[in-house]
PDB file of N, CA and C in Angstrom:
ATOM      1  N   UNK A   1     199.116  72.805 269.185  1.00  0.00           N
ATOM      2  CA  UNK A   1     199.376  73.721 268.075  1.00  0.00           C
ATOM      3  C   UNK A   1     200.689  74.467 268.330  1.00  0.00           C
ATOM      4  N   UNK A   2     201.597  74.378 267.263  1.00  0.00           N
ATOM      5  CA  UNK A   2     203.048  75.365 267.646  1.00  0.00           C
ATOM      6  C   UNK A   2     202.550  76.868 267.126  1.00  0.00           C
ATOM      7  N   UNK A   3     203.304  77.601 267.217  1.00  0.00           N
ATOM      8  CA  UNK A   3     203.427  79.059 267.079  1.00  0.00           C
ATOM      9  C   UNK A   3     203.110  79.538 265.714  1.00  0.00           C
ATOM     10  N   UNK A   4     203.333  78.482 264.742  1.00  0.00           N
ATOM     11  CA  UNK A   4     203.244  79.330 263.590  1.00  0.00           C
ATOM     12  C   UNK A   4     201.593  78.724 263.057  1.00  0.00           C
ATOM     13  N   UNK A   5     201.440  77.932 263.452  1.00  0.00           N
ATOM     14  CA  UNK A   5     199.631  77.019 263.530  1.00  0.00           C
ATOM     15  C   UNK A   5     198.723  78.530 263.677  1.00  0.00           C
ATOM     16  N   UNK A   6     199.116  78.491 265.362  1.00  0.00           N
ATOM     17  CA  UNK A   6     198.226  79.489 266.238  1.00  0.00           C
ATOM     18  C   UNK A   6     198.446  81.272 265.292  1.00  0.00           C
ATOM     19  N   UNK A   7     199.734  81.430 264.751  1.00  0.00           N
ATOM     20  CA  UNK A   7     199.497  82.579 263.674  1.00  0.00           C
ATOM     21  C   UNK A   7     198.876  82.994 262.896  1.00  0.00           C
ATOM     22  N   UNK A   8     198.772  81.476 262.223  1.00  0.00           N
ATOM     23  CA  UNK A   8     197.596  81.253 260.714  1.00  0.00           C
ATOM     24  C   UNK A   8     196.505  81.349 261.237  1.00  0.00           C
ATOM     25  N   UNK A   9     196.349  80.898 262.831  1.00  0.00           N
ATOM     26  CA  UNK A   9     194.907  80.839 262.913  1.00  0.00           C
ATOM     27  C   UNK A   9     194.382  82.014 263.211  1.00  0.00           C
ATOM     28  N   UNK A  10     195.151  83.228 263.502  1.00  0.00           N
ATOM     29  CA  UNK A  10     194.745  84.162 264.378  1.00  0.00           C
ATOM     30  C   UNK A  10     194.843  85.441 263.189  1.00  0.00           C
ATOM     31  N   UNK A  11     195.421  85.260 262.453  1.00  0.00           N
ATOM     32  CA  UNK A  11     195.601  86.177 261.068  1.00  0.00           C
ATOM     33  C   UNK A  11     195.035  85.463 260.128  1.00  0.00           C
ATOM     34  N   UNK A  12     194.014  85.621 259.399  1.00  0.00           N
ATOM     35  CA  UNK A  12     193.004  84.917 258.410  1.00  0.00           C
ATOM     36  C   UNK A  12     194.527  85.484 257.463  1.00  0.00           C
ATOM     37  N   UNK A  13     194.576  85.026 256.098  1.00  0.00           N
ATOM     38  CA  UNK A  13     195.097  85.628 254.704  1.00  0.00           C
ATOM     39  C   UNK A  13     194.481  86.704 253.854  1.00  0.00           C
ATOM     40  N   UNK A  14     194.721  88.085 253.417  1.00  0.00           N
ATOM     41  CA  UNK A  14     194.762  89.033 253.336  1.00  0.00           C
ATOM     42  C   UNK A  14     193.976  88.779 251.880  1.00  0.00           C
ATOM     43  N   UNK A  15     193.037  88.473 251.714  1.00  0.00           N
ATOM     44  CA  UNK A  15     192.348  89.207 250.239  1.00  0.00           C
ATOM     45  C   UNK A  15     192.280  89.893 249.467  1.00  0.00           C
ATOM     46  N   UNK A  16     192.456  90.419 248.029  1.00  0.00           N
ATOM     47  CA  UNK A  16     192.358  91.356 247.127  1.00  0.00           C
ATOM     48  C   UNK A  16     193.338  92.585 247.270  1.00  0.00           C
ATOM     49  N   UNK A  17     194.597  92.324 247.261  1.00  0.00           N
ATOM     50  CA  UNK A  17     195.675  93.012 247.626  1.00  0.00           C
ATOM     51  C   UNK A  17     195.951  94.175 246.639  1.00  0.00           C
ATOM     52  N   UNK A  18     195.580  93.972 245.877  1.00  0.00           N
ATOM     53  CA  UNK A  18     195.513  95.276 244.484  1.00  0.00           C
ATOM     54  C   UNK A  18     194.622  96.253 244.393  1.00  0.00           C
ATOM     55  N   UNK A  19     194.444  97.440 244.758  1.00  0.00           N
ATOM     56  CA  UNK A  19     193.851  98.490 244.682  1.00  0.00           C
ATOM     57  C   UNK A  19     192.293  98.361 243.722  1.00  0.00           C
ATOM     58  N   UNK A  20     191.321  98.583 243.894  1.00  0.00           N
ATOM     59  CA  UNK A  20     190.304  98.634 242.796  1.00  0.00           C
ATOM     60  C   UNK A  20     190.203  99.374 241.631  1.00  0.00           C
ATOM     61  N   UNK A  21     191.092 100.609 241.904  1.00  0.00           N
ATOM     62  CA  UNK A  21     191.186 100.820 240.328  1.00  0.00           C
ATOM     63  C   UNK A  21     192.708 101.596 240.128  1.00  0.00           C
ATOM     64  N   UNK A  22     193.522 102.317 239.316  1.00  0.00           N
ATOM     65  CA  UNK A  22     195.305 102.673 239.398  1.00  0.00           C
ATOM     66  C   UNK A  22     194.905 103.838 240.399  1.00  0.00           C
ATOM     67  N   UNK A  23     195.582 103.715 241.248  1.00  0.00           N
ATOM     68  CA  UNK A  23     195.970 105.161 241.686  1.00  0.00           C
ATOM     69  C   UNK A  23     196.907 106.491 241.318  1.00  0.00           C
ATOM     70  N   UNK A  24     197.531 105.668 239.969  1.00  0.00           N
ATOM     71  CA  UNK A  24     198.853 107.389 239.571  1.00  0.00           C
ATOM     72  C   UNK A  24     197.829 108.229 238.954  1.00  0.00           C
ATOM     73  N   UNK A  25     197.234 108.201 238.360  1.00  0.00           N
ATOM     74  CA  UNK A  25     196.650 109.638 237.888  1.00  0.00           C
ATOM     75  C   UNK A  25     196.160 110.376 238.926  1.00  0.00           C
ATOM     76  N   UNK A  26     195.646 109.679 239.713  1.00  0.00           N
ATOM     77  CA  UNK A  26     194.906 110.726 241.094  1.00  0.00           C
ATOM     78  C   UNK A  26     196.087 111.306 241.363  1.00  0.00           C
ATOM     79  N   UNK A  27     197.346 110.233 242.169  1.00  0.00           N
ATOM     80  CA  UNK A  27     198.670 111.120 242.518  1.00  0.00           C
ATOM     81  C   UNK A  27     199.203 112.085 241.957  1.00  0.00           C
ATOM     82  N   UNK A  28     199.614 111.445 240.499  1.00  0.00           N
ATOM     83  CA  UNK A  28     200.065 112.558 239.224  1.00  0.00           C
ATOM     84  C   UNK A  28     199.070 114.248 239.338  1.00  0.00           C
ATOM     85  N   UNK A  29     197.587 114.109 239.255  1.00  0.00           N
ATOM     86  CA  UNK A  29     197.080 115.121 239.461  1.00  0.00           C
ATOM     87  C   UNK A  29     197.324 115.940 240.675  1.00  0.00           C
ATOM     88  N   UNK A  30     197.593 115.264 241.793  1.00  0.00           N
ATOM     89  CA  UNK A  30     197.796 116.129 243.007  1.00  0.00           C
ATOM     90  C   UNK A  30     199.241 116.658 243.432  1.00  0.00           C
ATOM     91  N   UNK A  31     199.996 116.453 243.048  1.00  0.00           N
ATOM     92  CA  UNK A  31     201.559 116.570 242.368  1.00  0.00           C
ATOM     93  C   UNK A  31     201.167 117.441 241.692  1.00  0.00           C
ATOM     94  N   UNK A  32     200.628 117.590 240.540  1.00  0.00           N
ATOM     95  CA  UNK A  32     200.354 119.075 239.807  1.00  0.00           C
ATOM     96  C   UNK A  32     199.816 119.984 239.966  1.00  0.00           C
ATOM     97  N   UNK A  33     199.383 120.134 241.033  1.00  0.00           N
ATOM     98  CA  UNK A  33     198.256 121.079 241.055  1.00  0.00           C
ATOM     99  C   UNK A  33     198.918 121.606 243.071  1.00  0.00           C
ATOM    100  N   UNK A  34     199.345 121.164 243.480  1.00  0.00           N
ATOM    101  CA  UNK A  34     200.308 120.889 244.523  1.00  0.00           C
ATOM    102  C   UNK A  34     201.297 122.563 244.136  1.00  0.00           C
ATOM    103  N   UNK A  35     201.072 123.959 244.882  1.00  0.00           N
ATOM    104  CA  UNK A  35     201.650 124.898 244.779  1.00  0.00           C
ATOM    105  C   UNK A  35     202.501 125.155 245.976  1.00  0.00           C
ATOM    106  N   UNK A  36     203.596 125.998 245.776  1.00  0.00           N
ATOM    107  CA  UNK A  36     204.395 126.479 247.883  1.00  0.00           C
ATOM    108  C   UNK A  36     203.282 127.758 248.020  1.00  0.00           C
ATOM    109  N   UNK A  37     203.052 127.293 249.517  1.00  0.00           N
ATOM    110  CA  UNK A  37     202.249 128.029 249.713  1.00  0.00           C
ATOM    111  C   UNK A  37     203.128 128.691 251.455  1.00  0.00           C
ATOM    112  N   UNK A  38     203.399 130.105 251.276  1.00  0.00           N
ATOM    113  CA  UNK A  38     203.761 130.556 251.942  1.00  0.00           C
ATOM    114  C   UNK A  38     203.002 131.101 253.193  1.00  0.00           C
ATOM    115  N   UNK A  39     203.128 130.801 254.746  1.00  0.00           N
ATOM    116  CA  UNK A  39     202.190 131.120 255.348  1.00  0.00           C
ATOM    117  C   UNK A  39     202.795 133.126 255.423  1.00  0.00           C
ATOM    118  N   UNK A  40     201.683 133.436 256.451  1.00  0.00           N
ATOM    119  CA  UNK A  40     201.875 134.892 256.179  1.00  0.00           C
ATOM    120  C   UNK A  40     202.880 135.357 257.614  1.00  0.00           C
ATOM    121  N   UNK A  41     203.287 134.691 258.747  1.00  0.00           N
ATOM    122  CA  UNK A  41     204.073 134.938 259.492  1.00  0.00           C
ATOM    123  C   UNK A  41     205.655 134.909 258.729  1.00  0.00           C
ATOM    124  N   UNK A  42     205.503 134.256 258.045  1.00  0.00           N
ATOM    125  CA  UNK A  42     207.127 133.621 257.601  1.00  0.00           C
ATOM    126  C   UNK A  42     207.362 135.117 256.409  1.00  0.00           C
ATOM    127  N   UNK A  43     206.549 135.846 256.048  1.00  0.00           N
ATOM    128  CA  UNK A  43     206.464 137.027 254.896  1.00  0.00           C
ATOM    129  C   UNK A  43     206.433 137.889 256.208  1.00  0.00           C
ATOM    130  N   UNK A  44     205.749 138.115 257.129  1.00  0.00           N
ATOM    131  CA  UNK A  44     206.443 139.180 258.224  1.00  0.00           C
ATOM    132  C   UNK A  44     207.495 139.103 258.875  1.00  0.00           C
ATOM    133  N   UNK A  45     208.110 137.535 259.005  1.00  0.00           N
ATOM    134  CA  UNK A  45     209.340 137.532 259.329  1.00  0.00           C
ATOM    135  C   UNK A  45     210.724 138.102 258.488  1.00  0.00           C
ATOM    136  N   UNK A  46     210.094 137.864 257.438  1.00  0.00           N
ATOM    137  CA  UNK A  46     210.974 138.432 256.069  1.00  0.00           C
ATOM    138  C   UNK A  46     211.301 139.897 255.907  1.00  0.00           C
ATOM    139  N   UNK A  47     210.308 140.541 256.328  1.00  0.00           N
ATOM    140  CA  UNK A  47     209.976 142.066 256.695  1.00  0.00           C
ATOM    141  C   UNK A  47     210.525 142.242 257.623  1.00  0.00           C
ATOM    142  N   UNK A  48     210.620 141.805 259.008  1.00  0.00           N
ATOM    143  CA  UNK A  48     211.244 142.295 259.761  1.00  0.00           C
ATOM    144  C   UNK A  48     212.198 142.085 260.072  1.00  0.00           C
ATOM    145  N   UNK A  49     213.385 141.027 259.248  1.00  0.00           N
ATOM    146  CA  UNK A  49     214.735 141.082 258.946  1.00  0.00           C
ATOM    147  C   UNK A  49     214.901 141.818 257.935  1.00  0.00           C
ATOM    148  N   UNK A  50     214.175 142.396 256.797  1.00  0.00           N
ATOM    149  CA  UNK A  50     215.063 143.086 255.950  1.00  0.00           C
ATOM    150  C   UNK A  50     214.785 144.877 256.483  1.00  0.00           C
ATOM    151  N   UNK A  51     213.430 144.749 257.717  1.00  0.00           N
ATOM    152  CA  UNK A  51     213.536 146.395 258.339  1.00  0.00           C
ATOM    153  C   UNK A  51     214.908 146.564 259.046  1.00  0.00           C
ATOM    154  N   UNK A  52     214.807 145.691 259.791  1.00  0.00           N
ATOM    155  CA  UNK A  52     215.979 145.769 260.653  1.00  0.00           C
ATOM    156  C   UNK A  52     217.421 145.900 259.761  1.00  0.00           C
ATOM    157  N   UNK A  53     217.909 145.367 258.846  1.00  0.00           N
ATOM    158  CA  UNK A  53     218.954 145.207 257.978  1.00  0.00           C
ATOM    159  C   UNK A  53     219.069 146.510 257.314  1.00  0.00           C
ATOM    160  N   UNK A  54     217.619 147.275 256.853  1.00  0.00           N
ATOM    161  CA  UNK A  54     217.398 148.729 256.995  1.00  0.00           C
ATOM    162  C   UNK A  54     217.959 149.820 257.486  1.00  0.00           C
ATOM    163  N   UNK A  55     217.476 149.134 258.975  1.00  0.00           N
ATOM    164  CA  UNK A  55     217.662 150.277 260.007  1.00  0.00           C
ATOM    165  C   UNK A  55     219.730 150.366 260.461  1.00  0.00           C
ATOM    166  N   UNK A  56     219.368 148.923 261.128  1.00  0.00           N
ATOM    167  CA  UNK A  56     221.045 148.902 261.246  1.00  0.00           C
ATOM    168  C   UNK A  56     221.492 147.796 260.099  1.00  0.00           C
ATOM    169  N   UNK A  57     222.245 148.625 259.351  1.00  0.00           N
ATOM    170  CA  UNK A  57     223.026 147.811 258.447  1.00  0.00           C
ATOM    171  C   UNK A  57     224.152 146.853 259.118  1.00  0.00           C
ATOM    172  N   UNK A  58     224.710 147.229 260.078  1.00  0.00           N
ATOM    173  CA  UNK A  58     226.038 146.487 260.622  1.00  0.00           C
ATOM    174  C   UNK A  58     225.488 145.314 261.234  1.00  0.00           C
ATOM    175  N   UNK A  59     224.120 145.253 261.282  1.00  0.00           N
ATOM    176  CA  UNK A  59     223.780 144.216 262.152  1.00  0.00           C
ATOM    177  C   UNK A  59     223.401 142.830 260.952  1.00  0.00           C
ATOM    178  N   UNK A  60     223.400 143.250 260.274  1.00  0.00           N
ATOM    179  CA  UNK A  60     223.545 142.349 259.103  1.00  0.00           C
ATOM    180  C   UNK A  60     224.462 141.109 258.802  1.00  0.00           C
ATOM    181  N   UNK A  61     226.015 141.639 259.370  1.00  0.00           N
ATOM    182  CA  UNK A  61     226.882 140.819 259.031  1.00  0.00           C
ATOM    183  C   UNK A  61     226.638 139.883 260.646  1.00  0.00           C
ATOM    184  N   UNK A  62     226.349 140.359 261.613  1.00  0.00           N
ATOM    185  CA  UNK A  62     225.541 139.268 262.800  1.00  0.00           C
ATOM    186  C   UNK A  62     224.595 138.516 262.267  1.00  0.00           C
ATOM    187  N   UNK A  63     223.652 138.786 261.812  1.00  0.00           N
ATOM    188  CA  UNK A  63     223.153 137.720 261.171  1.00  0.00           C
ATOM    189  C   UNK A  63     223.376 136.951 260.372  1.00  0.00           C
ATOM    190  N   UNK A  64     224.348 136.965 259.188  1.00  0.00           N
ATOM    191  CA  UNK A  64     224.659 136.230 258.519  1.00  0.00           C
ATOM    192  C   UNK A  64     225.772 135.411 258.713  1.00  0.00           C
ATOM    193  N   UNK A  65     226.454 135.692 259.945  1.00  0.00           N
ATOM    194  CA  UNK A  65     227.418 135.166 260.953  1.00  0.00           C
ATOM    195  C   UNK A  65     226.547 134.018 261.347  1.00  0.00           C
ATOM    196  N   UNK A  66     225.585 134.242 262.058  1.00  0.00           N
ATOM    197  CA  UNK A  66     224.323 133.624 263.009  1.00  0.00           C
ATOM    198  C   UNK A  66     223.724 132.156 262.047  1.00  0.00           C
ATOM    199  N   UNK A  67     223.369 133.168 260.659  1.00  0.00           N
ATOM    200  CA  UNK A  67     222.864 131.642 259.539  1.00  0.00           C
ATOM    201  C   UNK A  67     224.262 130.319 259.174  1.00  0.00           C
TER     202      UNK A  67
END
């Protein structure tokens, strides 16, 4: 048996390759309904660059140097 024999024999052919029923509406629905969801560290991080930007204003233009 050459190489491509022993392939066929060892990989049967793949049956019923088409999904059982459409999948876009499921997708389409989860795509819509799909919101940003902000965790709550990243909203205290937000807070505590704009306290600080607060407190020392000059340190502001360091940070935006920094981004």
């Amino acid at each position: 048996m050459n190489e491509e024999q022993l392939l066929k024999a060892a990989l049967p052919p793949v049956k019923d390759l088409e999904p059982g029923r459409d999948l876009w509406p499921a997708m389409r629905r989860k795509i819509d309904e799909q919101t940003i969801r902000v965790p709550i560290w990243d909203w205290a991080l937000i807070a505590a660059v704009l306290a600080w930007i607060a407190i020392f204003p000059q340190s502001a233009l360091a940070l935006f140097y920094h981004l």
